[in-house]
Each structure stands twice: as C-alpha cells, then as structure tokens.
PDB file of N, CA and C in Angstrom:
ATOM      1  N   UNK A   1     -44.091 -17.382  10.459  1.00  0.00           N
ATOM      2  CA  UNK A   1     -42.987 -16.496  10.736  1.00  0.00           C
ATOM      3  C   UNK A   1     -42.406 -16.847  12.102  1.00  0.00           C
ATOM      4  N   UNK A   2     -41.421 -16.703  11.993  1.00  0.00           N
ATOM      5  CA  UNK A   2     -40.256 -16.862  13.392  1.00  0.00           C
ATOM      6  C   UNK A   2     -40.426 -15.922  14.216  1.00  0.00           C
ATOM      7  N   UNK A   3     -40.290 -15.569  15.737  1.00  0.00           N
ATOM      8  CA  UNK A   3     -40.054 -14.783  16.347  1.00  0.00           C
ATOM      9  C   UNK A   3     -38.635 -14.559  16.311  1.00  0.00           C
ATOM     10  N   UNK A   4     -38.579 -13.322  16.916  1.00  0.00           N
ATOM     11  CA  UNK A   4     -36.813 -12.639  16.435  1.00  0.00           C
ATOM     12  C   UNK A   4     -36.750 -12.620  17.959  1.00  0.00           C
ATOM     13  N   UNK A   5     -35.243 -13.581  18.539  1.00  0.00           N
ATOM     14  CA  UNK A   5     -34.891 -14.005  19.214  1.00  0.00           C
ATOM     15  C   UNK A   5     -33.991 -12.012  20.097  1.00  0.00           C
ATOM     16  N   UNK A   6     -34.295 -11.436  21.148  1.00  0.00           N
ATOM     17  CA  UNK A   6     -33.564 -10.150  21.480  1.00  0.00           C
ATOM     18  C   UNK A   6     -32.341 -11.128  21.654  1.00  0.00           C
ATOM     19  N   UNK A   7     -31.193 -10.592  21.757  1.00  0.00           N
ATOM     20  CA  UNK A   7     -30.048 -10.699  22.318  1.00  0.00           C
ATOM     21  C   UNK A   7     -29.581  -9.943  23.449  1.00  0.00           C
ATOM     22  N   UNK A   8     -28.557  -9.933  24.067  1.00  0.00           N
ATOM     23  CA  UNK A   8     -27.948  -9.326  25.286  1.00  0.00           C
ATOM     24  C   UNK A   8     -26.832  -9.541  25.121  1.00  0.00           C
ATOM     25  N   UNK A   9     -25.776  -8.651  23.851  1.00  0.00           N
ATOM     26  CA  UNK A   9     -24.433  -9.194  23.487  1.00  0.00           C
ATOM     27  C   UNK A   9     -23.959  -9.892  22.993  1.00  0.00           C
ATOM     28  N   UNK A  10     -25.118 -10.669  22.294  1.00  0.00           N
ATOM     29  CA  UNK A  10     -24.731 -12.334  21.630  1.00  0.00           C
ATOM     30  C   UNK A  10     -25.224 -13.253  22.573  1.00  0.00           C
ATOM     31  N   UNK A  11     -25.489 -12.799  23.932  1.00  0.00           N
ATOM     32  CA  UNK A  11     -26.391 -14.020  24.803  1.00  0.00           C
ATOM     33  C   UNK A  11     -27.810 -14.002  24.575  1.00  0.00           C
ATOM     34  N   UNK A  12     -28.392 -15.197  24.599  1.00  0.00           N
ATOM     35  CA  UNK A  12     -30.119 -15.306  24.606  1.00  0.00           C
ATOM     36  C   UNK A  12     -30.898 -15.158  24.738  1.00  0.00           C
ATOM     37  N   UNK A  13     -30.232 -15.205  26.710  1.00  0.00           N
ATOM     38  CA  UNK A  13     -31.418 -15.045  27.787  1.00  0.00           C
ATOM     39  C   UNK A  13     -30.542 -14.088  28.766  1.00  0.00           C
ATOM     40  N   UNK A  14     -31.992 -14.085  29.590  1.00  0.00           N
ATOM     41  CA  UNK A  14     -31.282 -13.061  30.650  1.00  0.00           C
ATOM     42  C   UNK A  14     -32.250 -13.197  31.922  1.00  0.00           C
ATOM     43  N   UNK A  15     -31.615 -13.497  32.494  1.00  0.00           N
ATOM     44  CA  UNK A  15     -31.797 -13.968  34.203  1.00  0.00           C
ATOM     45  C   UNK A  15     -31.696 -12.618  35.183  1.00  0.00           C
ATOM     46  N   UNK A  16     -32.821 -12.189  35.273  1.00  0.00           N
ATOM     47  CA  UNK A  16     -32.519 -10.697  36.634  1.00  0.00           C
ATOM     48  C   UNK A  16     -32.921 -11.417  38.198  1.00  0.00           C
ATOM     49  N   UNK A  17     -32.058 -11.172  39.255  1.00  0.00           N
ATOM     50  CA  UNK A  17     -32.830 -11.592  40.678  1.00  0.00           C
ATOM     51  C   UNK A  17     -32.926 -10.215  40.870  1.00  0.00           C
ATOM     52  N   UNK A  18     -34.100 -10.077  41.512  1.00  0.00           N
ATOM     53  CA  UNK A  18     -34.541  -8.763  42.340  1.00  0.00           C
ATOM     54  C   UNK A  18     -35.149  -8.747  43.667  1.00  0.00           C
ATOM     55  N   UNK A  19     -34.085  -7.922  44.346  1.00  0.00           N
ATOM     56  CA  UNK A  19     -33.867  -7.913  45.705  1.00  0.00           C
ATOM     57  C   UNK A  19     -33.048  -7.363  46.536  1.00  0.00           C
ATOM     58  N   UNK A  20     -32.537  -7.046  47.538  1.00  0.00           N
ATOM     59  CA  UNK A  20     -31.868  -5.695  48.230  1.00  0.00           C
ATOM     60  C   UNK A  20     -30.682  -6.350  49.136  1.00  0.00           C
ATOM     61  N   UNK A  21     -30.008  -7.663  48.355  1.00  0.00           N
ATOM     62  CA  UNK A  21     -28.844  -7.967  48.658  1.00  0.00           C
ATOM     63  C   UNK A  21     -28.892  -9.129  49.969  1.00  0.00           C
ATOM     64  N   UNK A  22     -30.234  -9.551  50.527  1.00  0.00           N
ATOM     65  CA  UNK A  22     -30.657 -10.363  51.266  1.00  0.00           C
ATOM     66  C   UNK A  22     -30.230 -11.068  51.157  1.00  0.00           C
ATOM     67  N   UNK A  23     -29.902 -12.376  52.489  1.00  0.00           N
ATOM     68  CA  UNK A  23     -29.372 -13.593  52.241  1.00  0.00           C
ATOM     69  C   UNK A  23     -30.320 -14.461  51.333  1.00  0.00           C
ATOM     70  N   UNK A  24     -31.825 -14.505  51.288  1.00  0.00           N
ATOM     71  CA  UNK A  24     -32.330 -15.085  50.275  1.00  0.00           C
ATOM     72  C   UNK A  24     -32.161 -14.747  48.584  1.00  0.00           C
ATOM     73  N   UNK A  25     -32.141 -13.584  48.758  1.00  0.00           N
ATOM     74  CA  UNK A  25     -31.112 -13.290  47.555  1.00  0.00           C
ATOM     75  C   UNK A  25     -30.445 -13.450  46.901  1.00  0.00           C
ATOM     76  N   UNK A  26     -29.434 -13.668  47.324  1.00  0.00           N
ATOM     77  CA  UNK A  26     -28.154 -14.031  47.537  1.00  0.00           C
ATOM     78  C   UNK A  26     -27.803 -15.658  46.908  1.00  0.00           C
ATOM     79  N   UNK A  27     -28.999 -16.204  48.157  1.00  0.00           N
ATOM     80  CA  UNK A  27     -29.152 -17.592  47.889  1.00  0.00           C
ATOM     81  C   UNK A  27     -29.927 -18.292  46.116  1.00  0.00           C
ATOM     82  N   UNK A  28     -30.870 -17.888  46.030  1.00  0.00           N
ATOM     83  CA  UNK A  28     -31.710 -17.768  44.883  1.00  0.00           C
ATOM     84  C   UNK A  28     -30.918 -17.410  43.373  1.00  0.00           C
ATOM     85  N   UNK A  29     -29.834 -16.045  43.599  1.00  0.00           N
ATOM     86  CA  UNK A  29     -28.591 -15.865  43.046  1.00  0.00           C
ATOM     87  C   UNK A  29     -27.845 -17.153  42.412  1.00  0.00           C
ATOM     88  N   UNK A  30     -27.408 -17.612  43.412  1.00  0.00           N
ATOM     89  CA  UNK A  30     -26.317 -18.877  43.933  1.00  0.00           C
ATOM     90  C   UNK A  30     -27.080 -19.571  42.682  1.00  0.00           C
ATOM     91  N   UNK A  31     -28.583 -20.073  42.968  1.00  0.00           N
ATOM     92  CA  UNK A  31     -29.244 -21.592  42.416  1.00  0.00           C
ATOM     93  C   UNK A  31     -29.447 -21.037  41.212  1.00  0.00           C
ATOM     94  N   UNK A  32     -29.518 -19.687  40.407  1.00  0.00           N
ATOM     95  CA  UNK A  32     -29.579 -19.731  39.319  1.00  0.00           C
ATOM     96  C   UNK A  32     -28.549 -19.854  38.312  1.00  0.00           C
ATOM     97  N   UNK A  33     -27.405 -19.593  39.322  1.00  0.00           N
ATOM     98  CA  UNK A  33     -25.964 -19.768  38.258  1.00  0.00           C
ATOM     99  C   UNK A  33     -26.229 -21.619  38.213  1.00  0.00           C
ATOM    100  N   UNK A  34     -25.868 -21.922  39.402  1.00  0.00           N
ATOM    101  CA  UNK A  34     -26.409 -23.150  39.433  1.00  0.00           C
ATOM    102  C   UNK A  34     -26.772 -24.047  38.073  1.00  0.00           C
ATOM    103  N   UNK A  35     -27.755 -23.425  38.235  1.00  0.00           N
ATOM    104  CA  UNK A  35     -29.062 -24.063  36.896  1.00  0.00           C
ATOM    105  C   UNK A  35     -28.570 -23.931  36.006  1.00  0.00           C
ATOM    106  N   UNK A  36     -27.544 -22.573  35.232  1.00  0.00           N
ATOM    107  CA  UNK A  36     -27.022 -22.096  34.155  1.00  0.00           C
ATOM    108  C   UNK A  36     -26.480 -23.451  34.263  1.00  0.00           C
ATOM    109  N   UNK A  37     -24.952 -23.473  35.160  1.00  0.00           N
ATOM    110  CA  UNK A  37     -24.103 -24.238  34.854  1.00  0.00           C
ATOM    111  C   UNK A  37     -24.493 -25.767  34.150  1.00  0.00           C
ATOM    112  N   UNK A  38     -25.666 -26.260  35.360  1.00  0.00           N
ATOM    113  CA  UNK A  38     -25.934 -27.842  34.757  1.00  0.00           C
ATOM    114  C   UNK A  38     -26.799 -27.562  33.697  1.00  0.00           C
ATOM    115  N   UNK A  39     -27.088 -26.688  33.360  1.00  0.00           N
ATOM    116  CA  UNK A  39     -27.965 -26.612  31.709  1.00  0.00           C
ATOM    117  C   UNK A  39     -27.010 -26.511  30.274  1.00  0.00           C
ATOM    118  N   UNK A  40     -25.800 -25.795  30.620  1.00  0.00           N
ATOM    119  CA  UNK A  40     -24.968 -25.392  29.817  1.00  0.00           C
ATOM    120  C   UNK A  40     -25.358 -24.091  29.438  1.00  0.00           C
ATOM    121  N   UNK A  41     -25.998 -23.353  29.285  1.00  0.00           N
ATOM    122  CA  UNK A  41     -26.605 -22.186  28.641  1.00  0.00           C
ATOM    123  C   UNK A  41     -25.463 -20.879  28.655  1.00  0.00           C
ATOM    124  N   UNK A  42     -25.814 -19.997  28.081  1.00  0.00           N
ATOM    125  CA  UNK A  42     -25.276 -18.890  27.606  1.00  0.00           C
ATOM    126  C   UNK A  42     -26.211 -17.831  28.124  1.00  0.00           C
ATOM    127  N   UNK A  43     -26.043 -17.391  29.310  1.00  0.00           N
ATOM    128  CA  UNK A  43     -27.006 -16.044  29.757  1.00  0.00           C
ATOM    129  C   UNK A  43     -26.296 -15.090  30.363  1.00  0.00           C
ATOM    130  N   UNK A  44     -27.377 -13.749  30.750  1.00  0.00           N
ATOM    131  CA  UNK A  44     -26.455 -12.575  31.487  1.00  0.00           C
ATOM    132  C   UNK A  44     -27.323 -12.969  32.730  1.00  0.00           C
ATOM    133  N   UNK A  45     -26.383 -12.780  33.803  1.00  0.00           N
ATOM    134  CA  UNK A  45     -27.911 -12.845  34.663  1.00  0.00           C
ATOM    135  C   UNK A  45     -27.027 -11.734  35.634  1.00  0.00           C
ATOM    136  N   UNK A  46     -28.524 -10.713  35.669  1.00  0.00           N
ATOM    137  CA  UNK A  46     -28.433  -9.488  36.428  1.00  0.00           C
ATOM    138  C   UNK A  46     -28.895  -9.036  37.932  1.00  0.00           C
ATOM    139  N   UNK A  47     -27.869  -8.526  39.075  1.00  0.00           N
ATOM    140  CA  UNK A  47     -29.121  -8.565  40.078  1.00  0.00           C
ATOM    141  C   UNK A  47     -29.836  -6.828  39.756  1.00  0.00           C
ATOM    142  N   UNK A  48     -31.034  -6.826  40.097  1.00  0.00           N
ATOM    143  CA  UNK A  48     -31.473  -5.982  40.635  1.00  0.00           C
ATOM    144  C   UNK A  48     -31.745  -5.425  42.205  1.00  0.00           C
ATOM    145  N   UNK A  49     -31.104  -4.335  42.121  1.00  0.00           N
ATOM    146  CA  UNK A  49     -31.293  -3.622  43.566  1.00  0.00           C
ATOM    147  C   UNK A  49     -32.515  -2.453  44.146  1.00  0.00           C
ATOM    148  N   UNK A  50     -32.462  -1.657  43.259  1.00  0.00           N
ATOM    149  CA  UNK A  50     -33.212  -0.352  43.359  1.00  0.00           C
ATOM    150  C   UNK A  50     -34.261  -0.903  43.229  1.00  0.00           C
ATOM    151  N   UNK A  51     -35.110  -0.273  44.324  1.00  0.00           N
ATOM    152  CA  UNK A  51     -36.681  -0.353  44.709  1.00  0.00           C
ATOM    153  C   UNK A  51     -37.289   0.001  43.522  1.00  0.00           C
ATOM    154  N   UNK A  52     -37.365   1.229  43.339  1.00  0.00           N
ATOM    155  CA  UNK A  52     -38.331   1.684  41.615  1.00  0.00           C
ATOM    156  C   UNK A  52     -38.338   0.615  40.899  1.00  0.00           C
ATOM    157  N   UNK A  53     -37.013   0.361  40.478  1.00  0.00           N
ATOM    158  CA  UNK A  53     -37.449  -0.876  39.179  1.00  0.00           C
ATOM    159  C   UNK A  53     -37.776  -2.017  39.514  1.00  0.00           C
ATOM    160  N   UNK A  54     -38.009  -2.747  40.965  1.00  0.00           N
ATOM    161  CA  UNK A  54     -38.331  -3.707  41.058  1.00  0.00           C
ATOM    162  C   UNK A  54     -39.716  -3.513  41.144  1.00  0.00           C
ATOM    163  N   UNK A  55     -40.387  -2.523  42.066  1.00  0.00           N
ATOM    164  CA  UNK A  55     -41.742  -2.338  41.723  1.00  0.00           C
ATOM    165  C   UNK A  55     -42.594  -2.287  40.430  1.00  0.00           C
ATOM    166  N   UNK A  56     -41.588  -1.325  39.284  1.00  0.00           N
ATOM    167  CA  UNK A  56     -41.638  -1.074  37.952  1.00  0.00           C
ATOM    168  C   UNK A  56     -42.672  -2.473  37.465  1.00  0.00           C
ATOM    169  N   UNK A  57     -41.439  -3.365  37.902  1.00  0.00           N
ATOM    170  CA  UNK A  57     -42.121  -5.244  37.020  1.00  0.00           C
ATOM    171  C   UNK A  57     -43.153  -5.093  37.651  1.00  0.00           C
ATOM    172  N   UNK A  58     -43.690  -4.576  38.709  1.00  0.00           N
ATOM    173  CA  UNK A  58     -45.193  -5.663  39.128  1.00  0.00           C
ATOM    174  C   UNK A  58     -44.203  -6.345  40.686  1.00  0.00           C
ATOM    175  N   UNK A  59     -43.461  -6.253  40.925  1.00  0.00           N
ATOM    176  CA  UNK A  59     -43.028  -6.751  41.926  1.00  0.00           C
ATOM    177  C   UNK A  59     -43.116  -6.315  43.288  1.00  0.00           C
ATOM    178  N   UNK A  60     -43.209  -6.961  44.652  1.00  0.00           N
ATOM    179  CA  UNK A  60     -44.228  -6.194  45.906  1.00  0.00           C
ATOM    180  C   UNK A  60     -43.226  -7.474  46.870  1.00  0.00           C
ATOM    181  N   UNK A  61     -42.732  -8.361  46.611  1.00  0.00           N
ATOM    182  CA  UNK A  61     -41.644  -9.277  47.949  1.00  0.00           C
ATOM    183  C   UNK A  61     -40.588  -9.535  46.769  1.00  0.00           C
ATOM    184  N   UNK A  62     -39.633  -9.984  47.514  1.00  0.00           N
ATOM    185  CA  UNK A  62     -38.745 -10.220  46.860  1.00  0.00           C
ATOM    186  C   UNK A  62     -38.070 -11.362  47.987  1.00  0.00           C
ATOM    187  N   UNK A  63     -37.025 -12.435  47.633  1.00  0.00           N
ATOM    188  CA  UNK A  63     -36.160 -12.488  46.227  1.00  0.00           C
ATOM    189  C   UNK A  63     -37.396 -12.820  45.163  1.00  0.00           C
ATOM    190  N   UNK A  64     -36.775 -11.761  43.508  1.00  0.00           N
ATOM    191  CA  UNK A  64     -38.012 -12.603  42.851  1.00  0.00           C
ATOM    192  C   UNK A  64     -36.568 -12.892  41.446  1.00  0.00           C
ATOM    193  N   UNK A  65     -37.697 -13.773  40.951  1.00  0.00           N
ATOM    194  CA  UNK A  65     -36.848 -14.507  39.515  1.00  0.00           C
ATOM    195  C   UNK A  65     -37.370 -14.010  38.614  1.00  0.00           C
ATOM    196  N   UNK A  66     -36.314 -13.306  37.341  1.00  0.00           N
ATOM    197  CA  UNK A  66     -37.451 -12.637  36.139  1.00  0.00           C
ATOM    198  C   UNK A  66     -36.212 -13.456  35.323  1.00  0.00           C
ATOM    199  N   UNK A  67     -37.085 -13.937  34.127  1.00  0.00           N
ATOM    200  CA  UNK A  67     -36.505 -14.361  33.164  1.00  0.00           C
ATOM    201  C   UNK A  67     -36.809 -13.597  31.783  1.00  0.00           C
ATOM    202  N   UNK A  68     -36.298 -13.162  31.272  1.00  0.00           N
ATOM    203  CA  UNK A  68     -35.958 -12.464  29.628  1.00  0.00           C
ATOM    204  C   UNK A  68     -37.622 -11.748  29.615  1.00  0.00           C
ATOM    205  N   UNK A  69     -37.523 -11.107  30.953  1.00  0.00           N
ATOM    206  CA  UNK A  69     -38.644 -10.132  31.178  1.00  0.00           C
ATOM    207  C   UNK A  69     -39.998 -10.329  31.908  1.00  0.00           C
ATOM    208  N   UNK A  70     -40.005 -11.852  32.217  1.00  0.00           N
ATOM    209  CA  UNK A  70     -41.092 -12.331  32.963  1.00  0.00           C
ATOM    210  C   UNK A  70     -40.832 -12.910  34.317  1.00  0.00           C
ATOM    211  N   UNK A  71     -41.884 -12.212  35.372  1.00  0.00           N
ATOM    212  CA  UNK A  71     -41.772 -12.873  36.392  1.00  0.00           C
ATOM    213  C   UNK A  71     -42.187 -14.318  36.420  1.00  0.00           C
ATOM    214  N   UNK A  72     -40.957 -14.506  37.578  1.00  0.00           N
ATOM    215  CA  UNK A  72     -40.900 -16.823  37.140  1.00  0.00           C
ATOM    216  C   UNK A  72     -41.498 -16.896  38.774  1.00  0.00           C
ATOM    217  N   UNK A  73     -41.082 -16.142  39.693  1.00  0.00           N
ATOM    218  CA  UNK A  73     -41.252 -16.295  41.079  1.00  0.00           C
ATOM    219  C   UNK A  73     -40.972 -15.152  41.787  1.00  0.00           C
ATOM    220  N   UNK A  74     -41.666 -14.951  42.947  1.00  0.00           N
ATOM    221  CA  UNK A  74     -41.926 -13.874  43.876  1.00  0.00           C
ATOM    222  C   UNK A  74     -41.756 -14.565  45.303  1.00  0.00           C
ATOM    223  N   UNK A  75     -41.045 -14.077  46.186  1.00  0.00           N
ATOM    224  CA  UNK A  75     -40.984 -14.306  47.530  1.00  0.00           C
ATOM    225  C   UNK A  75     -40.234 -15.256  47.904  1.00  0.00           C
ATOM    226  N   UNK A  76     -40.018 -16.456  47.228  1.00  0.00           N
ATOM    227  CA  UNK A  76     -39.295 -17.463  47.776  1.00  0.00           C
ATOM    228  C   UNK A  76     -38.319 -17.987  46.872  1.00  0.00           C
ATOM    229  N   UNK A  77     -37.067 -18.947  47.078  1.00  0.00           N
ATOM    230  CA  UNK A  77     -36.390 -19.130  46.771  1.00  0.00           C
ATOM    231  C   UNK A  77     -36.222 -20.697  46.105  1.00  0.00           C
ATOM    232  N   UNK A  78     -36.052 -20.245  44.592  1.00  0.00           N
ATOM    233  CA  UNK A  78     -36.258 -21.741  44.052  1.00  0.00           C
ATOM    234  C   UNK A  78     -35.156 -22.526  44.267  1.00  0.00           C
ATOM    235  N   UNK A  79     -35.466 -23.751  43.539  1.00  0.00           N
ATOM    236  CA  UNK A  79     -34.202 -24.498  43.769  1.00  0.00           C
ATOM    237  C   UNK A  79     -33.152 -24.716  42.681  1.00  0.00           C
ATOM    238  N   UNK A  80     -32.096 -25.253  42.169  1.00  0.00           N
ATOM    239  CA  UNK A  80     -31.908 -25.336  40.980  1.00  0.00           C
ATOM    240  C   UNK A  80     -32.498 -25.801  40.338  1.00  0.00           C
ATOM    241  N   UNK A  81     -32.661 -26.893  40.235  1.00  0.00           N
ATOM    242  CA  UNK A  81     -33.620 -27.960  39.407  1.00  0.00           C
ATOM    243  C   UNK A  81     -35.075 -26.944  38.998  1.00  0.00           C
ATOM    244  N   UNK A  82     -35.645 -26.388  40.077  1.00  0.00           N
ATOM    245  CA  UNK A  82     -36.971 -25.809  39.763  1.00  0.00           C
ATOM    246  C   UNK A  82     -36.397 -24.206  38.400  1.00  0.00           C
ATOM    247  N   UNK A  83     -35.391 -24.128  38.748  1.00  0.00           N
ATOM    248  CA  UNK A  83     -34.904 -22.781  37.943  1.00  0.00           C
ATOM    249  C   UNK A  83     -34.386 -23.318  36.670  1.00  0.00           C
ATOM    250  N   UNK A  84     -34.104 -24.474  36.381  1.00  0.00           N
ATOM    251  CA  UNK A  84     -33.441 -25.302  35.208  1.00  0.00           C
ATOM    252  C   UNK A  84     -34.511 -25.070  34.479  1.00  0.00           C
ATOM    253  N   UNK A  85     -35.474 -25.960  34.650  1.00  0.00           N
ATOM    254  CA  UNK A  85     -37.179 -26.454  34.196  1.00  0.00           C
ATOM    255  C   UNK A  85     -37.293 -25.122  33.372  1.00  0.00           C
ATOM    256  N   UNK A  86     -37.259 -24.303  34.057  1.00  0.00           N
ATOM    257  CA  UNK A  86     -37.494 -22.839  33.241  1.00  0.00           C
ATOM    258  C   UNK A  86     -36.511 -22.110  32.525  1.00  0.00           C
ATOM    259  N   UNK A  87     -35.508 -22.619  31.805  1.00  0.00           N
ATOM    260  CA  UNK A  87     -34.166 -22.563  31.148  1.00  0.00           C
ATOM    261  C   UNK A  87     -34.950 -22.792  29.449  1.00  0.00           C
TER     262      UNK A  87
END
C-alpha cells in the first residue's frame, strides 16, 4: 500500500522556519526559498513566530527548519545546498 501523500492546497510539502524574526532567521528563510527555487519544487513554506508553537514541536533555539512536520535543524543556519538534500 501507498502512503497518502497530505497536501497544502495542491502543494506537497511544507517548509515552516521557526523563529522570532531574527536576522538568522531571516537568513535560513532566504536559503530555503533558495533551495525551493534550484530544486524546482512546489511548497508552502511558513514562518513561525509565536513561542507556544515553536516549543509545541520539541523546539528550545531557534532558527529551526521543520519540514512537512519534522524537525531538519535547530539553532543554526543551513545552507542551500544542505536544505536542497532534504527536498
């Protein structure tokens, strides 16, 4: 049996940064559109702000990278290439 793929509007995946608008943030932000772009992909990618729900994930530093519900990275800021890999 197949797994049943969620959607987000007709998109795939979904890219959240979580973090409180920081320049690493910000930056990490930047490298994941990034990654979209040279991948080609079809995603939503969301920031998160509010403290509760970032704690909610399991999360304690930030910038962090969650992909279609899983934390990818905590504290530091990937690069594109490292954020592609995980596309």
């Amino acid at each position: 049996m197949f797994p049943i793929m969620e959607t987000y509007g007709g998109i795939s995946m979904k890219i959240q940064i979580l973090g409180a608008g920081c320049p690493k943030c910000k930056q990490l932000e930047a490298h994941a559109r990034e990654a979209v772009a040279t991948k080609g992909v079809d995603v939503v990618i969301e920031k998160v702000t509010d403290t509760d729900e970032i704690m909610e994930m399991g999360v304690m530093m930030t910038p962090a990278l969650v992909i279609d519900g899983e934390v990818k990275s905590v504290g530091k800021v990937l690069t594109p290439d490292q954020i592609a890999a995980q596309l």
